[in-house]
C-alpha atoms as a PDB file:
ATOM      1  CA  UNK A   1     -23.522 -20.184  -8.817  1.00  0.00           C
ATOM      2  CA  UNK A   2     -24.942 -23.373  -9.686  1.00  0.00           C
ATOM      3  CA  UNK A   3     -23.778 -25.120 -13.271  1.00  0.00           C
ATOM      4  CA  UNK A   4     -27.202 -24.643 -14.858  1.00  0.00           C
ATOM      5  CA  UNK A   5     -29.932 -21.681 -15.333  1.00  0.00           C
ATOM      6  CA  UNK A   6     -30.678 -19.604 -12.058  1.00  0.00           C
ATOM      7  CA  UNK A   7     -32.486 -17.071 -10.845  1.00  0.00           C
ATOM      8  CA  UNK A   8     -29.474 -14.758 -11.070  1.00  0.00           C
ATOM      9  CA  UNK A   9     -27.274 -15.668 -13.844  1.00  0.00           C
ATOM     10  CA  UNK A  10     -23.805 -14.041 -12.488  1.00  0.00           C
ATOM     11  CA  UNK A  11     -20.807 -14.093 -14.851  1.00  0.00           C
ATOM     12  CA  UNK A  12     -17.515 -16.902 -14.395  1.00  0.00           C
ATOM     13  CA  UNK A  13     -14.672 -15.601 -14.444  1.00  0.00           C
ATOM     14  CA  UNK A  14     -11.899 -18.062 -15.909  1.00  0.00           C
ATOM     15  CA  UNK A  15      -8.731 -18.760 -14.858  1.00  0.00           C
ATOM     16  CA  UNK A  16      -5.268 -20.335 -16.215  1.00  0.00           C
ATOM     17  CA  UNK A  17      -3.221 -22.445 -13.618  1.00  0.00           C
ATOM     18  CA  UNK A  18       0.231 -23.570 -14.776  1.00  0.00           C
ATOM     19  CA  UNK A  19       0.608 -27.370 -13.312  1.00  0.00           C
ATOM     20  CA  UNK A  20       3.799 -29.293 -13.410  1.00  0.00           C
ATOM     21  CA  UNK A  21       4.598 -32.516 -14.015  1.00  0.00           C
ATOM     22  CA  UNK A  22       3.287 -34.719 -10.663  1.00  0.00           C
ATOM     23  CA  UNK A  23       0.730 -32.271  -9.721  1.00  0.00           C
ATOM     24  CA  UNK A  24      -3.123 -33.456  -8.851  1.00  0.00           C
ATOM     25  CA  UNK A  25      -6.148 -32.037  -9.635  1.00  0.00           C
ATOM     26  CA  UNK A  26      -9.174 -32.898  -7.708  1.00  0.00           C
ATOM     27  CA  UNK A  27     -12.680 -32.161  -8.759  1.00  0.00           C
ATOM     28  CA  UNK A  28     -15.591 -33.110  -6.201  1.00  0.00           C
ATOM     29  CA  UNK A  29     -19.117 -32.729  -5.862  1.00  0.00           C
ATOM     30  CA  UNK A  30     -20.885 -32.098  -2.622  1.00  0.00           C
ATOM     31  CA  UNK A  31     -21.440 -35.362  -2.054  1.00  0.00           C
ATOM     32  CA  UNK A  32     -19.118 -36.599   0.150  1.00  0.00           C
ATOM     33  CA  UNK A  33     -18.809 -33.499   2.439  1.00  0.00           C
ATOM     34  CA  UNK A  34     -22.195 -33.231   2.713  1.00  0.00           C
ATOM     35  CA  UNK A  35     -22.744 -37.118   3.928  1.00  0.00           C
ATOM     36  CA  UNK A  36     -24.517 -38.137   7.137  1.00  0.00           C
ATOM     37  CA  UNK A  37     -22.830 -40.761   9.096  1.00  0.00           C
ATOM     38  CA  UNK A  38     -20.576 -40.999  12.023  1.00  0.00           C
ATOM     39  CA  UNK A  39     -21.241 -41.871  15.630  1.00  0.00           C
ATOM     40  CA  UNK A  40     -23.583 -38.276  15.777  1.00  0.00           C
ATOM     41  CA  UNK A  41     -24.941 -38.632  12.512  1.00  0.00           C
ATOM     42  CA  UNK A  42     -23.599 -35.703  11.282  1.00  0.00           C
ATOM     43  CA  UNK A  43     -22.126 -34.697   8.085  1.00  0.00           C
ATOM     44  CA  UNK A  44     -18.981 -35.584   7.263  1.00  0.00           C
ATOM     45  CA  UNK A  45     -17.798 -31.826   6.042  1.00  0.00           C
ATOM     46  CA  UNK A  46     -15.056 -29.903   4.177  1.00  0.00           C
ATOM     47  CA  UNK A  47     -12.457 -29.437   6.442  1.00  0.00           C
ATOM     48  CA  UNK A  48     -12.427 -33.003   6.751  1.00  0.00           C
ATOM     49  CA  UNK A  49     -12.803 -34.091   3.416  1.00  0.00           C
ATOM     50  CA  UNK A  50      -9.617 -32.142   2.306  1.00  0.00           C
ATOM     51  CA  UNK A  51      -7.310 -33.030   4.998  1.00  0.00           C
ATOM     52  CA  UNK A  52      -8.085 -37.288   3.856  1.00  0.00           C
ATOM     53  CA  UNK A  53      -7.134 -35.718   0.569  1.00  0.00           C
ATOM     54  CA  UNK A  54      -4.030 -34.287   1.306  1.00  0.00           C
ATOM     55  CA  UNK A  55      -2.775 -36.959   3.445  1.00  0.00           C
ATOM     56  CA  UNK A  56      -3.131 -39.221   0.806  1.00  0.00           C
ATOM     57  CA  UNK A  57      -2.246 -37.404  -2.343  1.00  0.00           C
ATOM     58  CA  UNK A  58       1.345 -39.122  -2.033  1.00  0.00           C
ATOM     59  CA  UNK A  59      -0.087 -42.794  -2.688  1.00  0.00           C
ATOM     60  CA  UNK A  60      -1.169 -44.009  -5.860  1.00  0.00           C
ATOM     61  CA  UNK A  61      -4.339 -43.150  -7.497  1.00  0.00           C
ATOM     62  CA  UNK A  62      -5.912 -46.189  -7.466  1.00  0.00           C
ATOM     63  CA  UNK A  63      -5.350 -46.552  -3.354  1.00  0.00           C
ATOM     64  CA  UNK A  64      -5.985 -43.110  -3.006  1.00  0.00           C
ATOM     65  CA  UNK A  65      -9.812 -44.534  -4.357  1.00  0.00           C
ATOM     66  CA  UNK A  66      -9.967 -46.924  -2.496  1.00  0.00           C
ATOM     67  CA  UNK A  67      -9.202 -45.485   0.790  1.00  0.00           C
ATOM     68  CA  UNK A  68     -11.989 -42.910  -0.023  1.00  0.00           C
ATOM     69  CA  UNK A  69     -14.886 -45.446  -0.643  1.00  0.00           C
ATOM     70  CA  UNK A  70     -14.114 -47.483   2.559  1.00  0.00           C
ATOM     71  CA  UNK A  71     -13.784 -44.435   4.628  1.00  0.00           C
ATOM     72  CA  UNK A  72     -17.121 -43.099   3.082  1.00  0.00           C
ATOM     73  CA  UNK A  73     -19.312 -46.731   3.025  1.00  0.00           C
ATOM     74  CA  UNK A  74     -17.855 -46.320   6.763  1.00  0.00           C
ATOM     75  CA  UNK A  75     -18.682 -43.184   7.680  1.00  0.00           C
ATOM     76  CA  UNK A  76     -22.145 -43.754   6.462  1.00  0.00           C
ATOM     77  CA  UNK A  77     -22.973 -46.863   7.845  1.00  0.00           C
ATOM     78  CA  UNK A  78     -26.316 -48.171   7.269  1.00  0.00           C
ATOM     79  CA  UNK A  79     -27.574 -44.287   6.708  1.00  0.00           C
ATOM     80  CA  UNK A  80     -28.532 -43.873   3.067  1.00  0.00           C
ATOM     81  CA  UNK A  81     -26.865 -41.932   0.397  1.00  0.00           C
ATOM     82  CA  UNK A  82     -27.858 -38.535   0.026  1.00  0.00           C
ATOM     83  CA  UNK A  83     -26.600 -37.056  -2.840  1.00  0.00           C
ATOM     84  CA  UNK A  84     -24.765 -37.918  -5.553  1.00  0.00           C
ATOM     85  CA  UNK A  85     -21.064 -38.179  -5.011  1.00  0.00           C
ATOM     86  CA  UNK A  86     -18.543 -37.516  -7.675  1.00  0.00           C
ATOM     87  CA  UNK A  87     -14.240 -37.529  -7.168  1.00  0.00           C
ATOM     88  CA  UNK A  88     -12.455 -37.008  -9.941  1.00  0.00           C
ATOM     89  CA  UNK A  89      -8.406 -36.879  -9.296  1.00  0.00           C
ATOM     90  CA  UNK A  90      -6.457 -36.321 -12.208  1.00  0.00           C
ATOM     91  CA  UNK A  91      -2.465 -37.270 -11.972  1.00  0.00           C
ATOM     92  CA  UNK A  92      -0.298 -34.443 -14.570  1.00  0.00           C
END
């Protein structure tokens, strides 16, 4: 279900999480998965996107941005942007 009036307006369901000190949250659009680039000019994808995540969720926030916008500016090359892209990770 999109964030916004739809067609079909299903119901969310909310739900409590109990985080602990040193936990990360990360909140993404579709953006980045959803990126052509590559040698094939394909999309980058999901599976992808969260393993660069969790292999770097031990560094520091501020490298863990930067190693996402030089992978991405590489991975799409001279290919434009499709979509907006949005990464939000938040450090309890």
């Amino acid at each position: 279900m999109p964030i916004a009036i739809y067609q079909r307006m299903d119901k969310f369901a909310a739900h409590e999480i109990q985080l602990q000190k040193g936990d990360i949250l990360y909140l993404f659009s579709d953006g980045y998965a959803d990126q052509f680039g590559g040698e094939n000019e394909k999309k980058f994808k999901y599976k992808p996107f969260k393993q660069l995540l969790l292999k770097n969720a031990g560094k520091p926030m501020e490298v863990q941005k930067e190693i996402l916008n030089n992978i991405y500016e590489a991975w799409k090359g001279d290919l434009d942007q499709i979509d907006d892209v949005v990464v939000l990770g938040i450090k309890i």
